[in-house]
Protein backbone atom coordinates (compact mmCIF):
# COMPACT_ATOMS: atom_id res chain seq x y z
CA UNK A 1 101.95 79.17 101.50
CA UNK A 2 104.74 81.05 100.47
CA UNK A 3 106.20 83.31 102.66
CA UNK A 4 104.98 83.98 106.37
CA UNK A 5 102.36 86.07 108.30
CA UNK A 6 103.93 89.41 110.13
CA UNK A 7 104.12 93.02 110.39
CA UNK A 8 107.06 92.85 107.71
CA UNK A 9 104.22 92.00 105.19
CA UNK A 10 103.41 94.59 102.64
CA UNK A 11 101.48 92.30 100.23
CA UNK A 12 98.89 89.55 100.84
CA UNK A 13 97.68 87.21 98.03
CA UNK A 14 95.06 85.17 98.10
CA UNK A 15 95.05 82.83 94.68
CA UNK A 16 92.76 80.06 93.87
CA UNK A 17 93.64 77.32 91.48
CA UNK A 18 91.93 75.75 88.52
CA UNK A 19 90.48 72.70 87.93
CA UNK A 20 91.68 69.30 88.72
CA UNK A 21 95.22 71.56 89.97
CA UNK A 22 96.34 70.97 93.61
CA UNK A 23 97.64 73.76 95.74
CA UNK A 24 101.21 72.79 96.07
CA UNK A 25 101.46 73.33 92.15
CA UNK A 26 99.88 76.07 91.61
CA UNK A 27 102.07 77.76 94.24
CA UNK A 28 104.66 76.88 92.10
CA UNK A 29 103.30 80.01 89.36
CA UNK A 30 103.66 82.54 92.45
CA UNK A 31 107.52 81.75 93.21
CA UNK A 32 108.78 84.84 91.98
CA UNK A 33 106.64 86.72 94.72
CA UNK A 34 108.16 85.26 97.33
CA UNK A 35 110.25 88.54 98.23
CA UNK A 36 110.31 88.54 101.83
CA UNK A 37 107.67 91.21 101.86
CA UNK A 38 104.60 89.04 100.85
CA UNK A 39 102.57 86.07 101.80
CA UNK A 40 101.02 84.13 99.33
CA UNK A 41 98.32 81.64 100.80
CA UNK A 42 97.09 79.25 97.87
CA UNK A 43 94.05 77.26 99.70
CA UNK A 44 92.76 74.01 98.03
CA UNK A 45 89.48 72.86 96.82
CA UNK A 46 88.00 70.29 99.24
CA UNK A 47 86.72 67.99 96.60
CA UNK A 48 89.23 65.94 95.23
CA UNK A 49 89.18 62.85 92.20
CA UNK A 50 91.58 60.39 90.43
CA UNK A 51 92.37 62.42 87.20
CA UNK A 52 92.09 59.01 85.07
CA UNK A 53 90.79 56.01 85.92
CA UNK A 54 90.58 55.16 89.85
CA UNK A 55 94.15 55.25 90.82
CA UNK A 56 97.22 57.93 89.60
CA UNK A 57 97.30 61.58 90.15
CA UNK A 58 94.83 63.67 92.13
CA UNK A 59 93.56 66.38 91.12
CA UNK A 60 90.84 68.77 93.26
CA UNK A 61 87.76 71.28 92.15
CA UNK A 62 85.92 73.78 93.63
CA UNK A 63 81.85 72.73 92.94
CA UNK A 64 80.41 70.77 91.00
CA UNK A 65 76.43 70.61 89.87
CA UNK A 66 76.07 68.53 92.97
CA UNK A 67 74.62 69.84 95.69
CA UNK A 68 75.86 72.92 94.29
CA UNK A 69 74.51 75.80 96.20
CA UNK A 70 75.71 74.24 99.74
CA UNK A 71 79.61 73.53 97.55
CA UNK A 72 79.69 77.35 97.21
CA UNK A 73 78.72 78.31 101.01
CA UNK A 74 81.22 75.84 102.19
CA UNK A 75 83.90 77.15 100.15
CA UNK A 76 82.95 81.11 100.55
CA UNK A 77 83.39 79.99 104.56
CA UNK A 78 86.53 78.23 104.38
CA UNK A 79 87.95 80.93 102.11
CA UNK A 80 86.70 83.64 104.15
CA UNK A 81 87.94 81.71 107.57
CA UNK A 82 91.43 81.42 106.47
CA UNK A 83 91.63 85.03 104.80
CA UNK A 84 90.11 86.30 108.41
CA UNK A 85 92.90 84.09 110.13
CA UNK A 86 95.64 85.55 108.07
CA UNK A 87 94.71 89.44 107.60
CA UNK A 88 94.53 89.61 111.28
CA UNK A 89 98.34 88.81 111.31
CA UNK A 90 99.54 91.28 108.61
CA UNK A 91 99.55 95.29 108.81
CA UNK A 92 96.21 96.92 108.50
CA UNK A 93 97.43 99.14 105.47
CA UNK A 94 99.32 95.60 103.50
CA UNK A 95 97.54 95.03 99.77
CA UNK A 96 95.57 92.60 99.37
CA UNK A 97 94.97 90.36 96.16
CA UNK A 98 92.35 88.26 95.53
CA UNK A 99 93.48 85.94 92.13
CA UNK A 100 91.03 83.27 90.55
CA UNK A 101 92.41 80.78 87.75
CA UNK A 102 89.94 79.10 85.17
CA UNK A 103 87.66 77.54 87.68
CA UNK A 104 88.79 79.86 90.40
CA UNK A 105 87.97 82.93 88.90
CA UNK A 106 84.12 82.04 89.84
CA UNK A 107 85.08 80.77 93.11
CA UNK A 108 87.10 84.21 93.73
CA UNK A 109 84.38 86.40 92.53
CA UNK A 110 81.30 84.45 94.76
CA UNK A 111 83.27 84.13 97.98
CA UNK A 112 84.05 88.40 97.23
CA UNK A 113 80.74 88.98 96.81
CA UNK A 114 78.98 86.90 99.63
CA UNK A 115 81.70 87.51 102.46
CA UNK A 116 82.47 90.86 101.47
CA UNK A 117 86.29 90.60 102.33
CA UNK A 118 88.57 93.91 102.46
CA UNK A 119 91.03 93.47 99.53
CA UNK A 120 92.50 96.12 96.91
CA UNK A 121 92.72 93.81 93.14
CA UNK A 122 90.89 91.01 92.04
CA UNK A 123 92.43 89.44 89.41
CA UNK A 124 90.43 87.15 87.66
CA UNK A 125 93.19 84.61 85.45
CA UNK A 126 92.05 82.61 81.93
CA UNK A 127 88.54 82.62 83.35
CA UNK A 128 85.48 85.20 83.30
CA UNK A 129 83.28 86.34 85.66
CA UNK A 130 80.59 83.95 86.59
CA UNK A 131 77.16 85.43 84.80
CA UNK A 132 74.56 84.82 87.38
CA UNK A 133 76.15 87.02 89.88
CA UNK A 134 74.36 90.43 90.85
CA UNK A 135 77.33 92.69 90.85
CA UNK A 136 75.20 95.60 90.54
CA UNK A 137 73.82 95.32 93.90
CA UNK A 138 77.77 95.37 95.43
CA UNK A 139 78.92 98.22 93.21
CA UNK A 140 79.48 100.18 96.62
CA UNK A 141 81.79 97.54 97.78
CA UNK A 142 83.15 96.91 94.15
CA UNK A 143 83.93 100.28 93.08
CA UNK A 144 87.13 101.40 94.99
CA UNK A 145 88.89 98.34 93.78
CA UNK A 146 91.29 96.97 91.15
CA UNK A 147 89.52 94.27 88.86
CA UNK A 148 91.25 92.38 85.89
CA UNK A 149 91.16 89.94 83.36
CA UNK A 150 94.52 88.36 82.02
CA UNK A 151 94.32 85.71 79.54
CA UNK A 152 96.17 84.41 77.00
CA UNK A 153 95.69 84.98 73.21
CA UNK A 154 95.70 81.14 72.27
CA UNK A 155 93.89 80.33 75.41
CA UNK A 156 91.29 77.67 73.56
CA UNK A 157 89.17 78.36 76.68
CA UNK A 158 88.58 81.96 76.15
CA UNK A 159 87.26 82.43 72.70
CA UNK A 160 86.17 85.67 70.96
CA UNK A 161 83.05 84.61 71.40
CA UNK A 162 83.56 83.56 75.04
CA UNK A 163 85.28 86.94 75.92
CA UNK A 164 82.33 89.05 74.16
CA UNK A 165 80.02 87.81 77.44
CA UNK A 166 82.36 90.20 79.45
CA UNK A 167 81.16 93.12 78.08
CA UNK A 168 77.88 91.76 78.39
CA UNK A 169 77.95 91.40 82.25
CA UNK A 170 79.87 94.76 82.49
CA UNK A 171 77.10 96.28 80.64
CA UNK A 172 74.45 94.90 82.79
CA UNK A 173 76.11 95.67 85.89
CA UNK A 174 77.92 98.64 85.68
CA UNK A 175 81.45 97.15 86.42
CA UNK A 176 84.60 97.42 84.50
CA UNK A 177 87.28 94.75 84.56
CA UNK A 178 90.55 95.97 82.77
CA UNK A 179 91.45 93.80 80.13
CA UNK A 180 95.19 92.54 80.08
CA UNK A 181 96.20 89.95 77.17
CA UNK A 182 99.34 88.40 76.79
CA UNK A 183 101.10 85.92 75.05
CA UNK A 184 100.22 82.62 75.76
CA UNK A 185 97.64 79.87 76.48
CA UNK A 186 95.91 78.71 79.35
CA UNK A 187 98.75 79.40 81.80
CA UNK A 188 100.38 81.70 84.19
CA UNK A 189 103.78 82.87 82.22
CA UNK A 190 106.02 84.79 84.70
CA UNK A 191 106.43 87.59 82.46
CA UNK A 192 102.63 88.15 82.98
CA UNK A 193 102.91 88.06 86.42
CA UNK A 194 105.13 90.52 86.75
CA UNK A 195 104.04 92.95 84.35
CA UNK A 196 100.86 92.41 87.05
CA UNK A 197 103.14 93.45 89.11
CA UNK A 198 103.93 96.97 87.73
CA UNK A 199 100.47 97.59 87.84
CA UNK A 200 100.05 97.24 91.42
CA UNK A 201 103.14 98.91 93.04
């Protein structure tokens, strides 16, 4: 967490990390947030691994194929339990930002859409949109927010051919993510972030 809860807060971001990340380090991306006016809550993936062999560095992931249904109802809860814990502490008329990274991106967009939190921008970061969402049947609660898609131009995740499946689920569902490219790879470069920034103040 960067930052803490209280009627000083103007700002409340919510940012989930990537794959095999931990928390702690992907707060690290957010440090130029920490303003005095906003709380930045980066929860962690409950399944964790050995990132080579069966010792060394941990890393942690949202789901994986198994059991993967209950994974995604235990995560929606524990994200939407510690958002409900937080919001609760913050003015009723703070923003509120909802950012997924790679693998997070999915896991922002299916807690969203099963909890139905109150936020103002989801910002979806080097990943898409997960396909097999309805997001037709939420366009109600979808369509008085902010939704983006930052990525990097050498991102080797996010191909042409990758990014073409946006338009394909905007298409089908009648949603409209604003495209913002930068510079870069697979990565949250500060100068990104705060040309975010500008777009949301």
């Amino acid at each position: 967490m960067l930052g803490q809860p209280g009627m000083h807060v103007r700002q409340m971001w919510l940012v989930c990390h990537g794959y095999a990340q931990l928390a702690p380090e992907f707060l690290e991306n957010f440090k130029l947030l920490d303003d005095g006016h906003t709380l930045v809550l980066a929860p962690e993936g409950m399944n964790h691994f050995y990132k080579k062999g069966f010792a060394g560095p941990v890393g942690s992931n949202w789901m994986t194929k198994h059991h993967r249904e209950d994974q995604i109802a235990d995560y929606s809860l524990y994200l939407q339990t510690l958002y409900t814990h937080y919001v609760e502490q913050i003015p009723y008329d703070a923003r509120i930002v909802l950012l997924g990274f790679s693998q997070g991106t999915a896991t922002a967009c299916r807690w969203a859409l099963r909890h139905h939190p109150h936020f103002h921008d989801l910002v979806l970061w080097a990943g898409l949109p997960p396909e097999d969402l309805d997001y037709a049947a939420h366009r109600n609660y979808l369509s008085d927010k902010n939704l983006y898609l930052l990525y990097g131009t050498s991102d080797p995740f996010l191909t042409p051919d990758r990014l073409s499946m946006l338009q394909e689920i905007e298409d089908r569902n009648g949603v409209d993510f604003e495209e913002k490219p930068f510079d870069g790879g697979h990565e949250i470069p500060s100068q990104a972030l705060r040309q975010l920034l500008l777009n949301l103040n």
